[in-house]
C-alpha atoms as a PDB file:
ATOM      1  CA  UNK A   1      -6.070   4.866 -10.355  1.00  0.00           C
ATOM      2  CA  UNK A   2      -5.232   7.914  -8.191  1.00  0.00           C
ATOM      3  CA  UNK A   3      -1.505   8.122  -9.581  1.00  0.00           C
ATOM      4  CA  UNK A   4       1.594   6.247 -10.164  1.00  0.00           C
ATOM      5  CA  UNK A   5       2.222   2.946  -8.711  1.00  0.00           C
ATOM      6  CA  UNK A   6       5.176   1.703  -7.031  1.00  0.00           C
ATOM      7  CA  UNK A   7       6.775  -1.167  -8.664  1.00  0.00           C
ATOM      8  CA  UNK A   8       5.838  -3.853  -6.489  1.00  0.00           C
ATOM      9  CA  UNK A   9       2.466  -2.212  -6.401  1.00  0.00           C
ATOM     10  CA  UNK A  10       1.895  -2.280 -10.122  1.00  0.00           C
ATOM     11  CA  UNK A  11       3.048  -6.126  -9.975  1.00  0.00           C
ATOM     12  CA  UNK A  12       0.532  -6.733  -7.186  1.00  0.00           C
ATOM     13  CA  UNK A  13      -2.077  -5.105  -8.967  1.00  0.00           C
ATOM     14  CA  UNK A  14      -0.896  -6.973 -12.433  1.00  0.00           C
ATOM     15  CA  UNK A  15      -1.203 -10.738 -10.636  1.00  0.00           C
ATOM     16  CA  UNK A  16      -4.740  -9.476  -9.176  1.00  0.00           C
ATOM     17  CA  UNK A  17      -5.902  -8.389 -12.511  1.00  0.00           C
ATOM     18  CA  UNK A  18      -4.615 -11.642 -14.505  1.00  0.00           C
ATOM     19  CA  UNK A  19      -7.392 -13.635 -12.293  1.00  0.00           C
ATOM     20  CA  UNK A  20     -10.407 -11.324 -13.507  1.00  0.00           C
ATOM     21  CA  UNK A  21      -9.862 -13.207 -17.164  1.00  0.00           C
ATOM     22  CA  UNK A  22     -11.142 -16.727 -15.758  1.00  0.00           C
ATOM     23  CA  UNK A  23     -13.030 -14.909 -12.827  1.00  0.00           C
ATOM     24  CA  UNK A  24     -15.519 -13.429 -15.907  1.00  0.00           C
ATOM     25  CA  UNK A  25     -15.299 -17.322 -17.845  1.00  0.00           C
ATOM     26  CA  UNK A  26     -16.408 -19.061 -14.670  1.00  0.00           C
ATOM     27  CA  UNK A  27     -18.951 -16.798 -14.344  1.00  0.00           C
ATOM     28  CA  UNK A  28     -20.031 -16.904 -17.927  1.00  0.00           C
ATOM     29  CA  UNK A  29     -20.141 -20.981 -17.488  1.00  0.00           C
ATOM     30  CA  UNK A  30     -22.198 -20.753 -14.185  1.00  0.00           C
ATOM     31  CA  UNK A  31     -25.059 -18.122 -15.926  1.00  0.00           C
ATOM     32  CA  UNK A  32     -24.822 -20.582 -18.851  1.00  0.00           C
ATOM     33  CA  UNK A  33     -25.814 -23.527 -16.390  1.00  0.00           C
ATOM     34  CA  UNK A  34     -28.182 -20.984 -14.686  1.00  0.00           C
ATOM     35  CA  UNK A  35     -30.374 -20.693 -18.303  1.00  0.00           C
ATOM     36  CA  UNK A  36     -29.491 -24.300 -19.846  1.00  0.00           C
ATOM     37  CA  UNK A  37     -32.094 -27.141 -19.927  1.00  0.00           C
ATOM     38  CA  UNK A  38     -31.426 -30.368 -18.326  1.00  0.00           C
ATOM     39  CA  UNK A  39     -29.499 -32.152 -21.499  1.00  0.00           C
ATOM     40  CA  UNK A  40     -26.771 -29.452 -20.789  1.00  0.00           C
ATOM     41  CA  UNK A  41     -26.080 -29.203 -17.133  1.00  0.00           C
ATOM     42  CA  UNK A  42     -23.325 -32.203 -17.197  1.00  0.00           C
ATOM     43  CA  UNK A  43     -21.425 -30.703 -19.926  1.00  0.00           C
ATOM     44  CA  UNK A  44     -21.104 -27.516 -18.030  1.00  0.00           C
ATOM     45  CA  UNK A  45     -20.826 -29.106 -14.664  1.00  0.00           C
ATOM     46  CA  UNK A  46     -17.951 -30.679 -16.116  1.00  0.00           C
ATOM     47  CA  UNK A  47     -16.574 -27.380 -17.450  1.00  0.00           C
ATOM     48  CA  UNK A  48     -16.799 -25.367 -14.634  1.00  0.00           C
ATOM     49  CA  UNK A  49     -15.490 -28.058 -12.069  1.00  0.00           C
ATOM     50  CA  UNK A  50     -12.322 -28.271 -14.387  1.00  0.00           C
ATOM     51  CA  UNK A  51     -11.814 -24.270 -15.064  1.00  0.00           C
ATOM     52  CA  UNK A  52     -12.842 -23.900 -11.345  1.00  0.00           C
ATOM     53  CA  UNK A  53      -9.967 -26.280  -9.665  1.00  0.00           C
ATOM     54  CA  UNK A  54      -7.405 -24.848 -12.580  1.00  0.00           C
ATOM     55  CA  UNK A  55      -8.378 -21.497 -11.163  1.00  0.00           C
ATOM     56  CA  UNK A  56      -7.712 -22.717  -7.578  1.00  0.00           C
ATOM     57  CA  UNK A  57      -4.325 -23.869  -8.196  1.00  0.00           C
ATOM     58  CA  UNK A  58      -3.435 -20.658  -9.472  1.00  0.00           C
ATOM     59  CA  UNK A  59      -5.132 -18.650  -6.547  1.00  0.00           C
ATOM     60  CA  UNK A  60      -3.186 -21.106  -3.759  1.00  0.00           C
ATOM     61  CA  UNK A  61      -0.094 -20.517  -6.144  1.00  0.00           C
ATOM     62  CA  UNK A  62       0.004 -16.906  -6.090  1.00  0.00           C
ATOM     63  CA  UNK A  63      -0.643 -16.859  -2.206  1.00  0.00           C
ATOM     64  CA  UNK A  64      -4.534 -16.009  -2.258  1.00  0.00           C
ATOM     65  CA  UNK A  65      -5.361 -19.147  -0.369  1.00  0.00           C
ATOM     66  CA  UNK A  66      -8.917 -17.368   0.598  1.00  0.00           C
ATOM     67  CA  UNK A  67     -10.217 -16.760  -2.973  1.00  0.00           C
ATOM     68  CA  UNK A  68      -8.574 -20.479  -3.630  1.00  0.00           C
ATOM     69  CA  UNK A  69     -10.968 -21.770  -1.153  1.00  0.00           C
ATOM     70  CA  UNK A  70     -14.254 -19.591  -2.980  1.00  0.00           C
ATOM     71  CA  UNK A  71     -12.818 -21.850  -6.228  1.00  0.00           C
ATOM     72  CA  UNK A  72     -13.033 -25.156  -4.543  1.00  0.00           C
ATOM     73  CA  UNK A  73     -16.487 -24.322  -3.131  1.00  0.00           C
ATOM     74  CA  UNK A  74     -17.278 -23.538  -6.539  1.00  0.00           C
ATOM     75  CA  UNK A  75     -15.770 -26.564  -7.923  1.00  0.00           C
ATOM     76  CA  UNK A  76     -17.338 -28.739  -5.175  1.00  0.00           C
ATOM     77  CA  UNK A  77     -20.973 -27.647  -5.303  1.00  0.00           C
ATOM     78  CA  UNK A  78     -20.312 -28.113  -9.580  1.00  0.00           C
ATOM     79  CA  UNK A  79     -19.845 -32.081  -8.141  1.00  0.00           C
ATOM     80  CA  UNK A  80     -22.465 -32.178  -5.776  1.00  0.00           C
ATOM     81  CA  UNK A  81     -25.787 -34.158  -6.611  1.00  0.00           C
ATOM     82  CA  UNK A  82     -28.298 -30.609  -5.554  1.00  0.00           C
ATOM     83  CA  UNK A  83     -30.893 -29.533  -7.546  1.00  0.00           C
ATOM     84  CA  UNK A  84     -30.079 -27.202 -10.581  1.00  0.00           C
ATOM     85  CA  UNK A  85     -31.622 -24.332  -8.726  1.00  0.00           C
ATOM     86  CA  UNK A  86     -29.557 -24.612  -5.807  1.00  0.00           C
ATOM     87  CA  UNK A  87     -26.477 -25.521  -7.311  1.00  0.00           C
ATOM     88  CA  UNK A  88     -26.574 -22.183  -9.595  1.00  0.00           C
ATOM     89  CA  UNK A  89     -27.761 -20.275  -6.115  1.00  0.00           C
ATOM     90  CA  UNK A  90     -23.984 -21.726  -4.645  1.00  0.00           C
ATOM     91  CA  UNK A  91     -22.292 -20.781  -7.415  1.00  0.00           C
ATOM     92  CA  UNK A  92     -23.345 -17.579  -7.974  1.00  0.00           C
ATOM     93  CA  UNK A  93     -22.839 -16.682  -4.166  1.00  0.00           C
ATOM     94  CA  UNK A  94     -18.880 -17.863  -4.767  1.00  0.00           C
ATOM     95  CA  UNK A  95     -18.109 -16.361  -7.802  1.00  0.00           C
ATOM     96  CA  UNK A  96     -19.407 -13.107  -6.679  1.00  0.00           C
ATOM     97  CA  UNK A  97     -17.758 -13.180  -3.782  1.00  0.00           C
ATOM     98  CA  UNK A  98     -14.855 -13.986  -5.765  1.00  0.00           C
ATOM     99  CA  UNK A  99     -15.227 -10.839  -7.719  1.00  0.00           C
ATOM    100  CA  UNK A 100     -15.817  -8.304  -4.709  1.00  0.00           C
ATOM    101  CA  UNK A 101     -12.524 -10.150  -3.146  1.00  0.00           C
ATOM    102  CA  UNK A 102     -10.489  -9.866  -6.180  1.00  0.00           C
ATOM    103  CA  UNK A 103     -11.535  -6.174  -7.092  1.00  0.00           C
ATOM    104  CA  UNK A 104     -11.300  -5.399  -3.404  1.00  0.00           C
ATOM    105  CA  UNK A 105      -7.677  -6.825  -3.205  1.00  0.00           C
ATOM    106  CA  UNK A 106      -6.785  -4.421  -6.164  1.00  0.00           C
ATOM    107  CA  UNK A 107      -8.246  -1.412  -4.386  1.00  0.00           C
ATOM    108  CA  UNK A 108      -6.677  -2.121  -1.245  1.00  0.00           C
ATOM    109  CA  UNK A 109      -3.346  -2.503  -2.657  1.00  0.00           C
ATOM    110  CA  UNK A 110      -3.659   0.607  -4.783  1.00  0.00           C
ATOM    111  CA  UNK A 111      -4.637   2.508  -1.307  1.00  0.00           C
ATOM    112  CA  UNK A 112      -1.725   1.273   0.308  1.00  0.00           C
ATOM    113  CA  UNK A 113       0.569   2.064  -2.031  1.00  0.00           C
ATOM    114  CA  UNK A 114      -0.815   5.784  -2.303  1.00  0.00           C
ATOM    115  CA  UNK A 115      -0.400   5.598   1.538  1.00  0.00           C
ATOM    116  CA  UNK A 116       3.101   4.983   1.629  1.00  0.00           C
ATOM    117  CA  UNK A 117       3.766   7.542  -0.869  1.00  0.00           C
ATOM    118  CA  UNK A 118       1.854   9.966   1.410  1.00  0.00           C
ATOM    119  CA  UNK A 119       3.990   9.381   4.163  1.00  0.00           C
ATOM    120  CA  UNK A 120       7.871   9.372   2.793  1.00  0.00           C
ATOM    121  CA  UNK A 121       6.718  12.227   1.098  1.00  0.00           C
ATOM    122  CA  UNK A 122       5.759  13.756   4.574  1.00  0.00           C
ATOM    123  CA  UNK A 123       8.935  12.524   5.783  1.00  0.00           C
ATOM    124  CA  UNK A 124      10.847  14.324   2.769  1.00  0.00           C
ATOM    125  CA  UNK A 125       9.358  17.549   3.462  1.00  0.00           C
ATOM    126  CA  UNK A 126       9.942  16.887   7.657  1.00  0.00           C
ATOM    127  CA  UNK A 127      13.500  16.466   6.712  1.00  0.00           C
ATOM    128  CA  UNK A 128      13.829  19.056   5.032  1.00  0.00           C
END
């Protein structure tokens, strides 16, 4: 982080970084399914349709409908009858995505915050 956060900043950046804890088990589940053997794909299909709509609800909830939808395409390729191969090929596409969106929305915020700061200091001095 370049410097201090604004309040509403550091709560932005707070919700963002609550997500990365089921962001890193989804991913975890879908390299699991990536490596398992055929006996233990419906177990973890299971899991990760299940931790992947939970995660979706809490994406819609908190107003990132966007990574929501990464979630359901997640969730919904878990369902689907594919082959292994392309299943894990889906899933890895959306979670990473999900990771470069999340880790991009903390960045951005961060910027913008610094931003602001830039200019009603500028402002300040132009005052004075």
């Amino acid at each position: 982080m370049a410097g201090k956060l604004s309040p509403a900043a550091q709560q932005r950046v707070a919700l963002l970084e609550s997500f990365t804890n089921d962001i890193g088990r989804l991913n975890a589940l879908v390299e699991q399914y990536a490596v398992a053997n055929k006996v233990g794909h419906e177990n973890l299909n299971s899991s990760i349709r299940r931790l992947g709509g939970q995660l979706k609800l809490k994406l819609t909830g908190a107003g990132l409908d966007a990574m929501g939808q990464l979630c359901a395409a997640i969730e919904m390729a878990a369902a689907r009858g594919l082959q292994p191969q392309q299943k894990t090929r889906i899933m890895r596409e959306n979670v990473g995505s999900l990771k470069f969106q999340v880790e991009l929305a903390i960045r951005t915020t961060i910027r913008e915050d610094d931003e602001l700061r830039a200019k009603a200091k500028a402002k300040a001095e132009k005052a004075e």
